[in-house]
C-alpha atoms as a PDB file:
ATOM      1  CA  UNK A   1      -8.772 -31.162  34.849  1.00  0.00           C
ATOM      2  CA  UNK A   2      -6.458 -28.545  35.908  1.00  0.00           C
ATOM      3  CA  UNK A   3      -2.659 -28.263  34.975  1.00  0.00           C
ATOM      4  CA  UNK A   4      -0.915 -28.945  38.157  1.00  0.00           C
ATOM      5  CA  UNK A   5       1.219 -25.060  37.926  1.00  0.00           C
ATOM      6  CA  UNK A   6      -2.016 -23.545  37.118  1.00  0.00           C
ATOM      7  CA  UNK A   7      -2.987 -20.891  39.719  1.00  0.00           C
ATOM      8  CA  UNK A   8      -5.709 -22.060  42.066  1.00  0.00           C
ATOM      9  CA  UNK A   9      -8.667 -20.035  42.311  1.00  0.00           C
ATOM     10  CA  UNK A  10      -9.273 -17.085  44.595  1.00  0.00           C
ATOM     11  CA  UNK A  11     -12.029 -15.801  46.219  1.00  0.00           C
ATOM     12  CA  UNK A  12     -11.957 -12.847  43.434  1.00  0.00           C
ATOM     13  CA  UNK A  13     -11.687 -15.342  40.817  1.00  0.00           C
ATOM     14  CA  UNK A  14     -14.550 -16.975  41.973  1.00  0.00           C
ATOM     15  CA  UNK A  15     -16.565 -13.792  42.181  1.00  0.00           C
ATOM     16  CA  UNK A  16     -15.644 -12.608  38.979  1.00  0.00           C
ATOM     17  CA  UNK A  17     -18.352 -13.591  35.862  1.00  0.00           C
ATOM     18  CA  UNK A  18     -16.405 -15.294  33.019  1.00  0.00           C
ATOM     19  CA  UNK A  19     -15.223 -12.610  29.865  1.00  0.00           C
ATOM     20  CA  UNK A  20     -18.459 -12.081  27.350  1.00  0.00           C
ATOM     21  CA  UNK A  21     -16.813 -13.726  24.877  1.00  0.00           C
ATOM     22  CA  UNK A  22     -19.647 -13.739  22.056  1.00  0.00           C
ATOM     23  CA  UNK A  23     -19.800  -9.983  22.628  1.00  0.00           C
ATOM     24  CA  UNK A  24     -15.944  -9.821  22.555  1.00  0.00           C
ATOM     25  CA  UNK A  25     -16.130 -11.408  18.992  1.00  0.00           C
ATOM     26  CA  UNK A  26     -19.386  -8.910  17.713  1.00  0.00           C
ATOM     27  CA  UNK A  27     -16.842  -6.289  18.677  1.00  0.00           C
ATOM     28  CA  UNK A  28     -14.099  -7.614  16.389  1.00  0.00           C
ATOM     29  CA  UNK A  29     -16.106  -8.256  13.880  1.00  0.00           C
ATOM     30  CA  UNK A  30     -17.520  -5.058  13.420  1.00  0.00           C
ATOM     31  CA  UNK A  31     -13.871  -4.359  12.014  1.00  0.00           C
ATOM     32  CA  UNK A  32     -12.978  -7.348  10.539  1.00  0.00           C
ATOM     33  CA  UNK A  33     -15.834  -8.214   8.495  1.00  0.00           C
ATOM     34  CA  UNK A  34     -17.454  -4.379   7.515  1.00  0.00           C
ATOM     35  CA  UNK A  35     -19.084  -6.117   4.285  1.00  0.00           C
ATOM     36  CA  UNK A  36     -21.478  -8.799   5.855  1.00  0.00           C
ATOM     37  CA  UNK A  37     -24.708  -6.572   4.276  1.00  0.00           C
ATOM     38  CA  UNK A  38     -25.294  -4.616   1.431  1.00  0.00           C
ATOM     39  CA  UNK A  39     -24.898  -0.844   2.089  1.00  0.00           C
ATOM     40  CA  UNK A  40     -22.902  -1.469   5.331  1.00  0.00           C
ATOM     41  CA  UNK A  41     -20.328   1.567   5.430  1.00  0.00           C
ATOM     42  CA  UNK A  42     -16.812   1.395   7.015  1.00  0.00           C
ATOM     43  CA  UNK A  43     -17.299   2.376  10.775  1.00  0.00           C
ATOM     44  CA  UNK A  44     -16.753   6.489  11.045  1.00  0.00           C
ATOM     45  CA  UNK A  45     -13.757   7.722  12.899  1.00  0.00           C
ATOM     46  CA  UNK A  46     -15.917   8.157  15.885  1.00  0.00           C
ATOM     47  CA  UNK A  47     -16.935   4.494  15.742  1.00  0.00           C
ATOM     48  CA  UNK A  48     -13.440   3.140  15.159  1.00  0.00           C
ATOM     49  CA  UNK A  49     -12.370   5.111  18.014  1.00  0.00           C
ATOM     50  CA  UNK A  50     -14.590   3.792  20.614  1.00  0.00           C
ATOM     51  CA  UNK A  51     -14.131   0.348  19.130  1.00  0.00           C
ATOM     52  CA  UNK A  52     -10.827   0.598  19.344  1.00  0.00           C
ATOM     53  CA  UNK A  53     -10.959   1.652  23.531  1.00  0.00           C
ATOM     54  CA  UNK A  54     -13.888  -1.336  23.882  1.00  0.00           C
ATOM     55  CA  UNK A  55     -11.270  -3.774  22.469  1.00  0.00           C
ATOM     56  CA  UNK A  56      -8.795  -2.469  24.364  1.00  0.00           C
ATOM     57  CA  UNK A  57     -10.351  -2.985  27.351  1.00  0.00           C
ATOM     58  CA  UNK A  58     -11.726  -6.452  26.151  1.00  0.00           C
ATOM     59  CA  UNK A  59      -8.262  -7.219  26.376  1.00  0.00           C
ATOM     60  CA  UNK A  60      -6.844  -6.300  29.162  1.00  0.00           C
ATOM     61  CA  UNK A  61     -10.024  -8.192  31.234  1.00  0.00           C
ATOM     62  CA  UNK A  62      -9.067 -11.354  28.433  1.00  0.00           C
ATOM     63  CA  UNK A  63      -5.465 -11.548  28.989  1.00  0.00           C
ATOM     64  CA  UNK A  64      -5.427 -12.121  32.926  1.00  0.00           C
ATOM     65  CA  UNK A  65      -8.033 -14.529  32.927  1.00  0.00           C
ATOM     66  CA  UNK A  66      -6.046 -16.784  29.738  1.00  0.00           C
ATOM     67  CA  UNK A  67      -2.893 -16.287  32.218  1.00  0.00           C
ATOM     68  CA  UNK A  68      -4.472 -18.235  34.832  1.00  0.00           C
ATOM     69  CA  UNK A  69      -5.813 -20.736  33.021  1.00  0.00           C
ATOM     70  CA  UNK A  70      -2.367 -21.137  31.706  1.00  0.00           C
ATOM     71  CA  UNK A  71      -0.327 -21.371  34.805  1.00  0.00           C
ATOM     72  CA  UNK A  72       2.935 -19.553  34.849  1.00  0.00           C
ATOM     73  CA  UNK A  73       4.765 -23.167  32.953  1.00  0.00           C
ATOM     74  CA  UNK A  74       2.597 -23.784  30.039  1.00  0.00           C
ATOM     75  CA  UNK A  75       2.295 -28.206  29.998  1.00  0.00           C
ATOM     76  CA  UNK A  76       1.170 -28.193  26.614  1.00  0.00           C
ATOM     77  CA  UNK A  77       1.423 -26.936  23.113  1.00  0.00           C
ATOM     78  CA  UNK A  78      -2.368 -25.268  23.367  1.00  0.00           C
ATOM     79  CA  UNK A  79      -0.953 -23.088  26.346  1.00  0.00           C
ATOM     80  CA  UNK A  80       2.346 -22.002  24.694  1.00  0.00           C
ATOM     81  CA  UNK A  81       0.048 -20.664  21.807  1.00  0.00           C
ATOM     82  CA  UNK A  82      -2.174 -19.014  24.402  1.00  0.00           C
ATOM     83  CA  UNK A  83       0.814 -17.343  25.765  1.00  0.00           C
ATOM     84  CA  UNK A  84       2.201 -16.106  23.090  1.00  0.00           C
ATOM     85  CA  UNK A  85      -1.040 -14.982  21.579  1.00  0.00           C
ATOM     86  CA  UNK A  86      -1.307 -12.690  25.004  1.00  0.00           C
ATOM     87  CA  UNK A  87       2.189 -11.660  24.396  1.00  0.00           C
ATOM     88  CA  UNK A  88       1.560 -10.491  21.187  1.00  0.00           C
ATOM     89  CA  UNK A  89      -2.273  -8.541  22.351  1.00  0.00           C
ATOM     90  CA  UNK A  90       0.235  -7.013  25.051  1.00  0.00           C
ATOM     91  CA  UNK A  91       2.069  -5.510  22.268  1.00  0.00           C
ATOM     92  CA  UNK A  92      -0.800  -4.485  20.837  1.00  0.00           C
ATOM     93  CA  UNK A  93      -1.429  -2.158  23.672  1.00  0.00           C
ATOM     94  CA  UNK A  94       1.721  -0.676  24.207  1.00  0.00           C
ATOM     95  CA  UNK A  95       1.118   0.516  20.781  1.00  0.00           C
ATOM     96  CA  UNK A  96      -0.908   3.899  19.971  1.00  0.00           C
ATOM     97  CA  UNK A  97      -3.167   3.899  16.462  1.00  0.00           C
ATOM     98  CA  UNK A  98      -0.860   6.544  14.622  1.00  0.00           C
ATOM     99  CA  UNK A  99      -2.528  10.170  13.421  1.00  0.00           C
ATOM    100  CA  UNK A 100      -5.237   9.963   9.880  1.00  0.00           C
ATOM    101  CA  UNK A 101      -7.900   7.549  10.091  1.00  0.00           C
ATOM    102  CA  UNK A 102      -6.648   5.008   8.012  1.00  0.00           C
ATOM    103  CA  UNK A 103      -3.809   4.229  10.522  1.00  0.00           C
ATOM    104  CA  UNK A 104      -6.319   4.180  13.446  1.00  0.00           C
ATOM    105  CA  UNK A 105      -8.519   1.970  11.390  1.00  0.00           C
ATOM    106  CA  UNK A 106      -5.539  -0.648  10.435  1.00  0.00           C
ATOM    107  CA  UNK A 107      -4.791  -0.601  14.394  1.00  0.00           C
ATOM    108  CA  UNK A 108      -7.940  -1.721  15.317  1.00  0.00           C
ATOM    109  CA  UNK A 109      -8.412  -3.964  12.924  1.00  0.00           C
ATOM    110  CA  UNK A 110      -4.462  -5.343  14.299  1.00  0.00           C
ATOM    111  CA  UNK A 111      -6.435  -5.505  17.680  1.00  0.00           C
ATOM    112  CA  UNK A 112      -9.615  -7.174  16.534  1.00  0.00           C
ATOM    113  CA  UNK A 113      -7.549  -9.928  15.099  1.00  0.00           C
ATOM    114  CA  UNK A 114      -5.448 -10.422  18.635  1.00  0.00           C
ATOM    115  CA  UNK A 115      -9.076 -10.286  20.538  1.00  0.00           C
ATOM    116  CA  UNK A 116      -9.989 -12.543  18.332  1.00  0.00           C
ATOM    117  CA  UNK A 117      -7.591 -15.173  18.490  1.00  0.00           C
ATOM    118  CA  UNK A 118      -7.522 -14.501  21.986  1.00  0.00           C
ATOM    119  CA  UNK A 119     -11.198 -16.090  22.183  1.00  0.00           C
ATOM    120  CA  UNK A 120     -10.378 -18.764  20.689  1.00  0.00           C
ATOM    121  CA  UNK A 121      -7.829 -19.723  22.868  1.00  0.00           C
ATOM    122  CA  UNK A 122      -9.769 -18.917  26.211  1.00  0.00           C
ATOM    123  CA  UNK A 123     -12.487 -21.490  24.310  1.00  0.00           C
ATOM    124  CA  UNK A 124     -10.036 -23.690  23.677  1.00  0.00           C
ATOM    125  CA  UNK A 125      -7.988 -23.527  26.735  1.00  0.00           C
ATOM    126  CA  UNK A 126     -11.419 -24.020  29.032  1.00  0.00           C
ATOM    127  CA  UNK A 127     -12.258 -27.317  27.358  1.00  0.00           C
ATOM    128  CA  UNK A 128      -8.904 -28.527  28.335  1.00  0.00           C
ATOM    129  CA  UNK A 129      -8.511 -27.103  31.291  1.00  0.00           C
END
C-alpha cells in the first residue's frame, strides 16, 4: 500500500521501466569489491572514469524514482533513511573526483557506496510501499 503523501503516478511514471537495479549493483561492485578473483587488477584510470560517469548517471535516474516512492513527508523511519541516503548521493554529485588517480578512484568508490545503499533502499522501500 501506498503512503497517503506519496505522489500518485503519472502517465510518464507509468511508461518509464523500473531502475536495473542488479546492474546498478555489478557497477558498484566493480569498485567496491576489485579482489573477488585471483589476478583481478584495480580498474585503469580509463575504467574508473567511465565507471564513475555510469554511476553517476545511475544516480541521478535512482534518486527521482526513491523520491516518489517516498512522498515529499516521509511516514516512516525506512523513508527518512531513504531520504537522507538521496541527500547524501546528491552531495555526491555536486562533488568533482579531485586531479591523480587515486583521488578519482576514492570518489568513485564514495559513489559506489551511495548507489549502493541507494538500492537497497529502493528494494526496501518497494516492499513497503
Amino acid at each position: 500500500m501506498r503512503p497517503g503523501n506519496a505522489h500518485q503516478p503519472t502517465a510518464e511514471d507509468r511508461d518509464r521501466l523500473p531502475p536495473d537495479i542488479e546492474m546498478m549493483r555489478v557497477t558498484a561492485d566493480r569498485l567496491l569489491d576489485p579482489d573477488t578473483a585471483p589476478g583481478v587488477l584495480p580498474p585503469s584510470a580509463v575504467e574508473v572514469d567511465t565507471l564513475i560517469q555510469l554511476m553517476r548517471g545511475q544516480l541521478e535516474l535512482l534518486i527521482p524514482d526513491i523520491q516518489r516512492m517516498t512522498g515529499e513527508h516521509p511516514e516512516n523511519v525506512a523513508h527518512y533513511c531513504a531520504l537522507a541516503c538521496v541527500g547524501e548521493a546528491r552531495e555526491r554529485l555536486r562533488l568533482e573526483p579531485g586531479s591523480g588517480p587515486d583521488r578519482a578512484v576514492a570518489y568513485a568508490r564514495r559513489l559506489a557506496r551511495v548507489l549502493n545503499a541507494l538500492c537497497d533502499h529502493y528494494e526496501n522501500i518497494g516492499i513497503r510501499s
